[in-house]
C-alpha atoms as a PDB file:
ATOM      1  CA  UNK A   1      17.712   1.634  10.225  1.00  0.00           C
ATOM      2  CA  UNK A   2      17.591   2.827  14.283  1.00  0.00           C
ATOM      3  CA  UNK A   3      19.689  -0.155  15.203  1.00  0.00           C
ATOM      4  CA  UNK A   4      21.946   0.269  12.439  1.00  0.00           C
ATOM      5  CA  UNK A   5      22.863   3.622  13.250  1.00  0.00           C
ATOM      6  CA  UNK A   6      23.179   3.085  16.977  1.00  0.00           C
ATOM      7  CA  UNK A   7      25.213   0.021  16.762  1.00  0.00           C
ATOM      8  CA  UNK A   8      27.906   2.314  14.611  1.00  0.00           C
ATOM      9  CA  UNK A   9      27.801   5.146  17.026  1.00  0.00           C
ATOM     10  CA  UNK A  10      27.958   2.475  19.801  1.00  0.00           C
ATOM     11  CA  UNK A  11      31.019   1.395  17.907  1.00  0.00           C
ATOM     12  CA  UNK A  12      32.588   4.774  17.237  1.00  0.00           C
ATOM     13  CA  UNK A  13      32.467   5.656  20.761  1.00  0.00           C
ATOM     14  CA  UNK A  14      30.079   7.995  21.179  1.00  0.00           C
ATOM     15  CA  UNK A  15      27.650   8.024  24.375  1.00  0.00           C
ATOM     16  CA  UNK A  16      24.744   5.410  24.242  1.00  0.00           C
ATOM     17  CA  UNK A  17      21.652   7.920  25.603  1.00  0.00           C
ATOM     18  CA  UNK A  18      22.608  11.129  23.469  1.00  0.00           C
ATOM     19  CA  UNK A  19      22.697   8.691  20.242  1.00  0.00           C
ATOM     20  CA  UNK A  20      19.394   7.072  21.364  1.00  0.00           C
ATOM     21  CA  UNK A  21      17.760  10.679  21.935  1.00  0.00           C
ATOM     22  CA  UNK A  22      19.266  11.987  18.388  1.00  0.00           C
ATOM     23  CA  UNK A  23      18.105   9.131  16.696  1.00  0.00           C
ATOM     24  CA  UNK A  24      14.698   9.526  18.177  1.00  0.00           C
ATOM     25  CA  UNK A  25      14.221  13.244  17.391  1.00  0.00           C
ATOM     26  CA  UNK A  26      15.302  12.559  13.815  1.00  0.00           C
ATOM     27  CA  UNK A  27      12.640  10.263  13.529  1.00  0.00           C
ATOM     28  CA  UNK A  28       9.770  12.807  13.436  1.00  0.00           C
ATOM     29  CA  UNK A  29      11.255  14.873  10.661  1.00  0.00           C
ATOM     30  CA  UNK A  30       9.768  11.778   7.682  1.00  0.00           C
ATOM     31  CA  UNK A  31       6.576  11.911   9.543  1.00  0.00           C
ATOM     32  CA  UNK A  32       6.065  15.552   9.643  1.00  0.00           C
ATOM     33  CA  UNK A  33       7.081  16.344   5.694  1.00  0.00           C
ATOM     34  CA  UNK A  34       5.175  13.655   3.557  1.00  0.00           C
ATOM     35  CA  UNK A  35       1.558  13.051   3.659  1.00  0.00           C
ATOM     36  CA  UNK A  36       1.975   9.181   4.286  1.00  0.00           C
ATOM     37  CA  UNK A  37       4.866   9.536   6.819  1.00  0.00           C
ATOM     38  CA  UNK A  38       2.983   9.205  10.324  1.00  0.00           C
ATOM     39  CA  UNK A  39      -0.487   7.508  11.581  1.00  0.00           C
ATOM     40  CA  UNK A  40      -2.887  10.341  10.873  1.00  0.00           C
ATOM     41  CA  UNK A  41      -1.381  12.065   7.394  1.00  0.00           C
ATOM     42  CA  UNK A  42      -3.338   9.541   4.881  1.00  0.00           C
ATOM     43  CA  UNK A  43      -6.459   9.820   6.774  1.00  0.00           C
ATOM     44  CA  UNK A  44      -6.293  13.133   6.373  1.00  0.00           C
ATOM     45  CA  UNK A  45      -5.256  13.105   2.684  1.00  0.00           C
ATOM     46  CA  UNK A  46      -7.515  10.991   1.759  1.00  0.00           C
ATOM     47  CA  UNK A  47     -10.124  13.148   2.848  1.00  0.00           C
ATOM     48  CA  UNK A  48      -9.060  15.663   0.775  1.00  0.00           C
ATOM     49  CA  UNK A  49      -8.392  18.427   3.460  1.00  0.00           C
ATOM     50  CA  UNK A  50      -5.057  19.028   1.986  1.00  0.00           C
ATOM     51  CA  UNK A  51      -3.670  18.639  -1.802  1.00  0.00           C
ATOM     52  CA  UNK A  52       0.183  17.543  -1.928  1.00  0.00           C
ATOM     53  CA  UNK A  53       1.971  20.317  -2.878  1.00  0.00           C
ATOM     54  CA  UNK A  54       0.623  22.021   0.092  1.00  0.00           C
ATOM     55  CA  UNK A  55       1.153  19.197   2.419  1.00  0.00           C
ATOM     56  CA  UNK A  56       4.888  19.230   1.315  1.00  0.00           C
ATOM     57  CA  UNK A  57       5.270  23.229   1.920  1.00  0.00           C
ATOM     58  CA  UNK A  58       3.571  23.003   5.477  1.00  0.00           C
ATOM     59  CA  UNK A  59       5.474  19.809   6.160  1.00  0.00           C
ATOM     60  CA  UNK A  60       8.816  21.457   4.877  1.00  0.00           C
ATOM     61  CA  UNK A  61       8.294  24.526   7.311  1.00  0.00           C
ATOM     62  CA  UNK A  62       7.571  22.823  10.240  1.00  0.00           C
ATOM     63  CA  UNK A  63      10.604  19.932   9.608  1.00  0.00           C
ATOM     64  CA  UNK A  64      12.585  23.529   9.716  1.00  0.00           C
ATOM     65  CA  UNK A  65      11.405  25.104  12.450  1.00  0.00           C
ATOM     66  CA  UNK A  66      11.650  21.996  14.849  1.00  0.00           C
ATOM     67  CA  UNK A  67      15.198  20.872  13.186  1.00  0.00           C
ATOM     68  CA  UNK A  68      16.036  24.799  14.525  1.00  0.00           C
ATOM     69  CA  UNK A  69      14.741  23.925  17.686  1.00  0.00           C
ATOM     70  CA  UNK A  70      16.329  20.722  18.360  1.00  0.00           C
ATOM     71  CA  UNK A  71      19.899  22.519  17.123  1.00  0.00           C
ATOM     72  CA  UNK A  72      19.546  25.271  19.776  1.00  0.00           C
ATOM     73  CA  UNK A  73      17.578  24.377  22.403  1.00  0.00           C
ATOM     74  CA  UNK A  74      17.846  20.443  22.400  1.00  0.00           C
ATOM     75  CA  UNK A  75      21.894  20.864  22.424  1.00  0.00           C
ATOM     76  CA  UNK A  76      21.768  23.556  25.201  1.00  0.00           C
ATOM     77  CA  UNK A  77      19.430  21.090  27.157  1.00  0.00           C
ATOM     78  CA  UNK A  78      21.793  18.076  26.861  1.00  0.00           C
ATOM     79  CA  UNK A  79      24.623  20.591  27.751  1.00  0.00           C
ATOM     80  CA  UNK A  80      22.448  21.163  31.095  1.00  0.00           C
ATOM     81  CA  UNK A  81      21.849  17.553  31.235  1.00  0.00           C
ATOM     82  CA  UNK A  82      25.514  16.042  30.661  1.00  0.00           C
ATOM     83  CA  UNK A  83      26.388  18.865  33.555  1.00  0.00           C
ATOM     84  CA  UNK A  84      24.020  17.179  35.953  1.00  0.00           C
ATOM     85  CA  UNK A  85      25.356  14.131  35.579  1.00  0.00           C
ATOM     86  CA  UNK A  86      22.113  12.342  34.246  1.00  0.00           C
ATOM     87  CA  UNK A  87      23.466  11.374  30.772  1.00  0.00           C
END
């Protein structure tokens, strides 16, 4: 779905690297919330380290808290970037 998305942003106008960088951060939010979303998570499920429901909370949280992060800092740091002239 990457392409997808960044061939209709490409076509809407908007700039090629901050798409490509927004895109790419979004990415780590499936990983980070379900237990079979990235490389590691059923390795360590099937272990049994972790039961579901407690996967999901912990995964929840920390989709949150980096989603906050990316809102504030991320925008102020393409703000700083855009005003350097290096996107």
């Amino acid at each position: 779905m990457l392409p997808v998305f960044a061939m209709l942003a490409n076509v809407s106008g908007a700039p090629l690297m901050l798409t490509a960088l927004a895109l790419l951060f979004s990415n780590s939010y499936g990983g980070m919330v379900t237990h079979y979303g990235g490389a590691a998570g059923p390795v360590i499920f099937g272990v049994g380290y972790n039961d579901i429901k407690s996967w999901w909370l912990v995964g929840a949280v920390l989709t949150i808290l980096t989603f906050l992060v990316h809102i504030t800092l991320g925008v102020w740091w393409w703000n700083m970037l855009i005003g350097w002239n290096m996107l």
